[in-house]
Protein backbone atom coordinates (compact mmCIF):
# COMPACT_ATOMS: atom_id res chain seq x y z
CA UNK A 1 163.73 153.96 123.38
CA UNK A 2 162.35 150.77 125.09
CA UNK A 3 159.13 149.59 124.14
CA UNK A 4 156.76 148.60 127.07
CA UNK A 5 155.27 146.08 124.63
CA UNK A 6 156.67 144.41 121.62
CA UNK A 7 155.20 141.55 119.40
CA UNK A 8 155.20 141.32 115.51
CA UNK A 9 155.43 138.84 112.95
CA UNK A 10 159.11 138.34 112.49
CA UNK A 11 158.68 137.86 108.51
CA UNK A 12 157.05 141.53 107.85
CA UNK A 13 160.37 143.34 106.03
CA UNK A 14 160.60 146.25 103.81
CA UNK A 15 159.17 144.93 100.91
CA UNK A 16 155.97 144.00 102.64
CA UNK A 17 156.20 148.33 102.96
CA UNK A 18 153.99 148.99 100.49
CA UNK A 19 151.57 146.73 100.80
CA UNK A 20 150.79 147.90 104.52
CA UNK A 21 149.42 150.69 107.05
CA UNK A 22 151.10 152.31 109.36
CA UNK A 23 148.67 153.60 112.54
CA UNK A 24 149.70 155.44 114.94
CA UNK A 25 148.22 156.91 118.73
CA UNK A 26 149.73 159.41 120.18
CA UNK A 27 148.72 161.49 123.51
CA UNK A 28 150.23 162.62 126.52
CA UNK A 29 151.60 159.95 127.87
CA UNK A 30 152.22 157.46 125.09
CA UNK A 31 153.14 156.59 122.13
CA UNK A 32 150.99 153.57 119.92
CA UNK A 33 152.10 151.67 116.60
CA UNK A 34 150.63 149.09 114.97
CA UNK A 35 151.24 147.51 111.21
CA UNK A 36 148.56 146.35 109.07
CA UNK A 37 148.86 144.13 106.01
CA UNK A 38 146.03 145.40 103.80
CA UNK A 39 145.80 142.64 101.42
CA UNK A 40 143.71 140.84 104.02
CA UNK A 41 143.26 143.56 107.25
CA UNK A 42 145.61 141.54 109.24
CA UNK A 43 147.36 143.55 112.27
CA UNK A 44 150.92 141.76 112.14
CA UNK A 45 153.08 144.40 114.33
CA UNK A 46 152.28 146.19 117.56
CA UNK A 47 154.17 148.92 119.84
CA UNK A 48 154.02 150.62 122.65
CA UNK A 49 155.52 153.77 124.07
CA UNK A 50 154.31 154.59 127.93
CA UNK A 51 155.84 157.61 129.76
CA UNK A 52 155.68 158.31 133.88
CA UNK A 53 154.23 161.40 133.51
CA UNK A 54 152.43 163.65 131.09
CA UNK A 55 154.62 165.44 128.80
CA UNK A 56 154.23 168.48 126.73
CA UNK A 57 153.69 168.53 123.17
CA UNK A 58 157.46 169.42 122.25
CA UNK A 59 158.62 166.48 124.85
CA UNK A 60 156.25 164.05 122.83
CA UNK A 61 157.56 165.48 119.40
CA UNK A 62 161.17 164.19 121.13
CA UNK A 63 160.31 160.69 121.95
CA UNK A 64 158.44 160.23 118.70
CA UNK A 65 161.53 161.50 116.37
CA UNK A 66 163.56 159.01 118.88
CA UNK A 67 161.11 155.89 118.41
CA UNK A 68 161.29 156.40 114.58
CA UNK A 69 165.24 157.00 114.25
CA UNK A 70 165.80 153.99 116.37
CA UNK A 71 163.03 152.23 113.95
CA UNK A 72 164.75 152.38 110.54
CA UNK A 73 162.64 150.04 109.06
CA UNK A 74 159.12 151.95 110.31
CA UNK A 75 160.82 155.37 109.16
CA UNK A 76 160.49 154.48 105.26
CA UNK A 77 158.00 156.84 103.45
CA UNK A 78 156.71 154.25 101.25
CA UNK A 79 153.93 152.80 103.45
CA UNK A 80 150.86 152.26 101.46
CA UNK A 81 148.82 154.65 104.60
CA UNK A 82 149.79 156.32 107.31
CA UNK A 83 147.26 157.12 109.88
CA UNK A 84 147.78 158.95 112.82
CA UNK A 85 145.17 159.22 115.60
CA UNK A 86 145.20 162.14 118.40
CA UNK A 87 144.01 162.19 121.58
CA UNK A 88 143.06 165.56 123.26
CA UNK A 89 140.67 167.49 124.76
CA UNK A 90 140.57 169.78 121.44
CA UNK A 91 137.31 168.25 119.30
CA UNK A 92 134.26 168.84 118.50
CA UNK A 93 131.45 166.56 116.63
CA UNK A 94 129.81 168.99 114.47
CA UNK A 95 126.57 167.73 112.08
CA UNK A 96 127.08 167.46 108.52
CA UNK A 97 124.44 169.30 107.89
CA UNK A 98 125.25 173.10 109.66
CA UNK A 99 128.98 171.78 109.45
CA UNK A 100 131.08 174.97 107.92
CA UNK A 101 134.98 173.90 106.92
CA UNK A 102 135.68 177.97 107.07
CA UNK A 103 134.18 177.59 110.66
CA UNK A 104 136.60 174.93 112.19
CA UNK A 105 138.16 176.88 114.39
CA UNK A 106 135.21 178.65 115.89
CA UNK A 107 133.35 174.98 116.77
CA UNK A 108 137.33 174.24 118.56
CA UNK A 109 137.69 177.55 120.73
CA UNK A 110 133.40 176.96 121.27
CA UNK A 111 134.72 173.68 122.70
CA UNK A 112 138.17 174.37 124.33
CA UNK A 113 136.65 178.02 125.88
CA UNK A 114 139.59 179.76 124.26
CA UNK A 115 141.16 180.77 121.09
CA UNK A 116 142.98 177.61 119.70
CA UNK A 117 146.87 178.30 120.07
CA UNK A 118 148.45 179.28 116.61
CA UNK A 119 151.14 176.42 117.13
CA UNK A 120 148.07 174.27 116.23
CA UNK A 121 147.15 172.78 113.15
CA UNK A 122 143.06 172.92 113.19
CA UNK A 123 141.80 169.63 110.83
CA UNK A 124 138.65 167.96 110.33
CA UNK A 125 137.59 165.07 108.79
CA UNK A 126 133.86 163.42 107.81
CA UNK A 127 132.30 160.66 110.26
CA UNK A 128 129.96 159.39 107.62
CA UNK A 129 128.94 156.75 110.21
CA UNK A 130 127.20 159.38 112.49
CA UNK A 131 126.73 162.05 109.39
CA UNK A 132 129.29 164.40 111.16
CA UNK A 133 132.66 166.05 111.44
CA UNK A 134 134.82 165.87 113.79
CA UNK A 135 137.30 169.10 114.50
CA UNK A 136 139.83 168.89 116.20
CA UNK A 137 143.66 170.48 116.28
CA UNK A 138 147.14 168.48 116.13
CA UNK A 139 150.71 170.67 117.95
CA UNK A 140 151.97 171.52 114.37
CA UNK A 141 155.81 170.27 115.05
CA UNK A 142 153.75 166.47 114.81
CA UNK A 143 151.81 167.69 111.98
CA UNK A 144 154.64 169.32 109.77
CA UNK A 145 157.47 166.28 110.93
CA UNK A 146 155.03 163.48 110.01
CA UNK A 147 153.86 165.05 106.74
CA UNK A 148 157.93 165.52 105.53
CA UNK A 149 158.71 162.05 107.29
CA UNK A 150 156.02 159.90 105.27
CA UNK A 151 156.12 162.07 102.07
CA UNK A 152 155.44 159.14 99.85
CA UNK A 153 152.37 157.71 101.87
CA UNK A 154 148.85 158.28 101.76
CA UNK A 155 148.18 160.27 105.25
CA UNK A 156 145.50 160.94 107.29
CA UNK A 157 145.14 163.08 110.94
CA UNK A 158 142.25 162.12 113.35
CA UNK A 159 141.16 163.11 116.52
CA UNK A 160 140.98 159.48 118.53
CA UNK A 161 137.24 159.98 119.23
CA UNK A 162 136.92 158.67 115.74
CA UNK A 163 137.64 155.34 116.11
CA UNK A 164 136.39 155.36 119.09
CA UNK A 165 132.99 155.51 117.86
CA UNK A 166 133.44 153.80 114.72
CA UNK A 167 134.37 151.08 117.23
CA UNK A 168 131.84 151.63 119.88
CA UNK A 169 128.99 151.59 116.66
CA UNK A 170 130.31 148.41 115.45
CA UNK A 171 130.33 146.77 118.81
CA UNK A 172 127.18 147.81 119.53
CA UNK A 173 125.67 145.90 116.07
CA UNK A 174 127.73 142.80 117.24
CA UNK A 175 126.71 142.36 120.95
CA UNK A 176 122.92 143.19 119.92
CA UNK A 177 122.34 145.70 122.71
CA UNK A 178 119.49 148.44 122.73
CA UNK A 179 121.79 150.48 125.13
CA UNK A 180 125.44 150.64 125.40
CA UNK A 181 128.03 152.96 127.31
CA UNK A 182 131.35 152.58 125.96
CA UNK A 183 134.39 154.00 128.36
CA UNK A 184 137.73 154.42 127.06
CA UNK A 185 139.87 155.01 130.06
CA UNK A 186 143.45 157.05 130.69
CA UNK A 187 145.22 157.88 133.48
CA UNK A 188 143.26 160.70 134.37
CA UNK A 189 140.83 161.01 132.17
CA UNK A 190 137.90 159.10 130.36
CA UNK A 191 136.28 158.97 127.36
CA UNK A 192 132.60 157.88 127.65
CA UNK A 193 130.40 157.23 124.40
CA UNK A 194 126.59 156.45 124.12
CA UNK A 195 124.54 154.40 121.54
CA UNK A 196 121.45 153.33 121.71
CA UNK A 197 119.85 151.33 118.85
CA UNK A 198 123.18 151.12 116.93
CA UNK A 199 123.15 155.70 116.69
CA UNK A 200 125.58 157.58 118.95
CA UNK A 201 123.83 159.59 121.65
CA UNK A 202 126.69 161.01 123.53
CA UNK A 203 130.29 161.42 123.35
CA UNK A 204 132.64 163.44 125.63
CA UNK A 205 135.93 162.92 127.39
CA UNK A 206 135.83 164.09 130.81
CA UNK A 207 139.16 164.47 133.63
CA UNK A 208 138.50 162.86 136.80
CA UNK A 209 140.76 162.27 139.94
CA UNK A 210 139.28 159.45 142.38
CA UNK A 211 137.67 156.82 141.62
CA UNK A 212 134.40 157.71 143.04
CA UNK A 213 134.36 161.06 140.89
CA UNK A 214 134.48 158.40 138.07
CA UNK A 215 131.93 156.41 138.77
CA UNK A 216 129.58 159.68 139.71
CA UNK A 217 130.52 161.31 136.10
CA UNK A 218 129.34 158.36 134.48
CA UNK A 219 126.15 158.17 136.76
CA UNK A 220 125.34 161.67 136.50
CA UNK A 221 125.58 161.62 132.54
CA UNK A 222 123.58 158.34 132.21
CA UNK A 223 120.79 160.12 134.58
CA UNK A 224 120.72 162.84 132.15
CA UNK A 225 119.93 160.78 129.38
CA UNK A 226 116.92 159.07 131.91
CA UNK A 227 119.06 155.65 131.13
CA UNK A 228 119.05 153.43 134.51
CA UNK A 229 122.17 151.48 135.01
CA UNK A 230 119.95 148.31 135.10
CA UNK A 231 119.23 149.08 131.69
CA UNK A 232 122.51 149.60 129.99
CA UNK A 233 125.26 147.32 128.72
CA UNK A 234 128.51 148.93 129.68
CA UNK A 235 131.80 147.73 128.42
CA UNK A 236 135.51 149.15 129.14
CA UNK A 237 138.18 149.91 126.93
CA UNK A 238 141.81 151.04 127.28
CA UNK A 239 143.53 151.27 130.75
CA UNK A 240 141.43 148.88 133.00
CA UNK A 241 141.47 145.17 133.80
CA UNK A 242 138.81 143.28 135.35
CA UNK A 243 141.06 143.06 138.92
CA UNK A 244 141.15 147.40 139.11
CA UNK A 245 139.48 149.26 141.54
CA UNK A 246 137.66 151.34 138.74
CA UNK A 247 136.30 148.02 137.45
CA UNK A 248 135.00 146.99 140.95
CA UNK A 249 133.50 150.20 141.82
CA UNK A 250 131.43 150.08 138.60
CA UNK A 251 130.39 146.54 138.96
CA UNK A 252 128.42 148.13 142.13
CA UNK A 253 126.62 150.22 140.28
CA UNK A 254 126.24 148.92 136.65
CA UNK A 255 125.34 144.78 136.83
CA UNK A 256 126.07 144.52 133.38
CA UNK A 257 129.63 145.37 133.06
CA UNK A 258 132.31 143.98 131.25
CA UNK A 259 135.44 144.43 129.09
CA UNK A 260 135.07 145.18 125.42
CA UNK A 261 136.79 143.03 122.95
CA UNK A 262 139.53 143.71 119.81
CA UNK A 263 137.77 144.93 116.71
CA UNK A 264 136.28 141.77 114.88
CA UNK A 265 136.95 143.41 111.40
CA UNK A 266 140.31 142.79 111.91
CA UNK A 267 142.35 139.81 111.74
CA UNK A 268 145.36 139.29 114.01
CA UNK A 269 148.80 137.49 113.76
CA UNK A 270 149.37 134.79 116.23
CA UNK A 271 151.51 136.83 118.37
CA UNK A 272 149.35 139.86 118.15
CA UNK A 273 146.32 137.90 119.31
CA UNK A 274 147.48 137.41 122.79
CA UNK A 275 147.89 141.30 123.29
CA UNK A 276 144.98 142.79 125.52
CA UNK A 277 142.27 143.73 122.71
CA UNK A 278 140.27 146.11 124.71
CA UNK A 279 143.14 148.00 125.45
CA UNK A 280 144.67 149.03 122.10
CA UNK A 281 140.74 149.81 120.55
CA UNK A 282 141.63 153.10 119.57
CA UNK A 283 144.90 151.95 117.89
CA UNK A 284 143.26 149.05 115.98
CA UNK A 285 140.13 150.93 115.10
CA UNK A 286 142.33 153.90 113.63
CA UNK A 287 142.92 151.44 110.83
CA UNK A 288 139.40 151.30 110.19
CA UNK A 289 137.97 154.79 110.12
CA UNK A 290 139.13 154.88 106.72
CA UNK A 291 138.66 151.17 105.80
């Protein structure tokens, strides 16, 4: 398979292995890699997978067995972590304190309206940052392949709201904000987070199909909150550029509006420095729910 994007530090080679993560995104339509030297945080490698259309979870189990037997180098199971980051509508952000492991796939079907398929795995991990867990279910075919493929690493499942808001959180410190809506955009769908004094408030992903439905989502959910869009600091993540037409529309509406920026935690190689950093935040900030 053909990468849509490419850059890495040409002297990473198996014996640097070991000493590095391995993160990976995977949803719908696309696969995400990226390589992290741990020694120092440094993201030195970067790939990515995008597909025409939305494929089913046995078409994305394909490509991914594909990307990783045309990868030998990536398909060693002696990377120091492994961390693989979901993206779904199957979560749910669950407080530590009521937060029942035996109950994981109640707060899912709660979520999801249904009974969570039995060709999912349910999982759940602890977001100490907002003292909460965060359920959600991976298609067990990824599950079972990655766990055999990377026997020898140390792995770990999320759903990709997690670094979302570990990244959203951290941002929010950095650009000194009292109010900030974070929105991570697909093609279809949107993820839209809330802080306000540095706590999450609100964080959903919602499907959308014009423009204007976006913008009126976002509007509607702020209004519920009684936040004005005079008030709020909103910066954009994933699948946008400052020249789209779901960039202008907000700028109507939301005066202070902007693109968000790479996670700062990090450090980046020279040629993964010019990559877009608001669009790979969920892949970078994978690295660092953990970190």
């Amino acid at each position: 398979m053909i990468p849509t994007l490419l850059v890495g530090d040409s002297s990473f080679d198996a014996t640097s292995i070991p000493l590095c993560t391995l993160c990976i995104e995977i949803d719908e339509r696309r696969i995400r890699l990226c390589i992290v030297r741990d020694e120092n945080m440094e993201c030195i490698w970067l790939e990515d997978y995008g597909f025409d259309t939305a494929l089913s979870a046995d078409e994305i189990f394909e490509k991914l067995k594909k990307i990783f037997a045309g990868h030998m180098l990536w398909s060693s199971a002696n990377w120091k972590n492994v961390r693989v980051a979901v993206n779904s509508h199957a979560f749910s952000l669950v407080p530590s304190l009521i937060f029942d492991s035996n109950a994981t796939a109640d707060y899912l079907s709660f979520a999801l309206g249904s009974p969570v398929s039995p060709e999912e795995r349910i999982l759940s991990h602890d977001l100490s940052i907002i003292h909460g867990h965060n359920a959600f279910s991976v298609p067990r075919i990824w599950y079972d392949w990655i766990v055999n493929h990377f026997g020898n690493s140390s792995i770990a499942f999320y759903h990709l709201t997690s670094p979302l808001i570990i990244g959203a959180l951290v941002s929010h410190v950095e650009h000194q904000e009292l109010r900030i809506a974070s929105i991570y955009f697909e093609k279809d769908y949107f993820t839209l987070l809330v802080s306000e004094s540095q706590r999450l408030i609100l964080c959903n992903r919602f499907r959308y199909g014009q423009i204007q439905e976006l913008v009126y989502i976002v509007l509607f959910t702020l209004g519920q909150l009684d936040f004005s869009p005079e008030e709020i600091k909103v910066l954009c993540y994933g699948e946008i550029a400052s020249s789209s037409e779901s960039y202008h529309e907000l700028s109507r509406f939301f005066p202070n509006l902007q693109l968000g920026g790479r996670p700062t935690t990090l450090k980046y190689s020279t040629q993964c420095a010019d990559v877009p950093g608001h669009r790979y935040f969920g892949l970078f900030n994978t690295y660092l729910v953990s970190s």
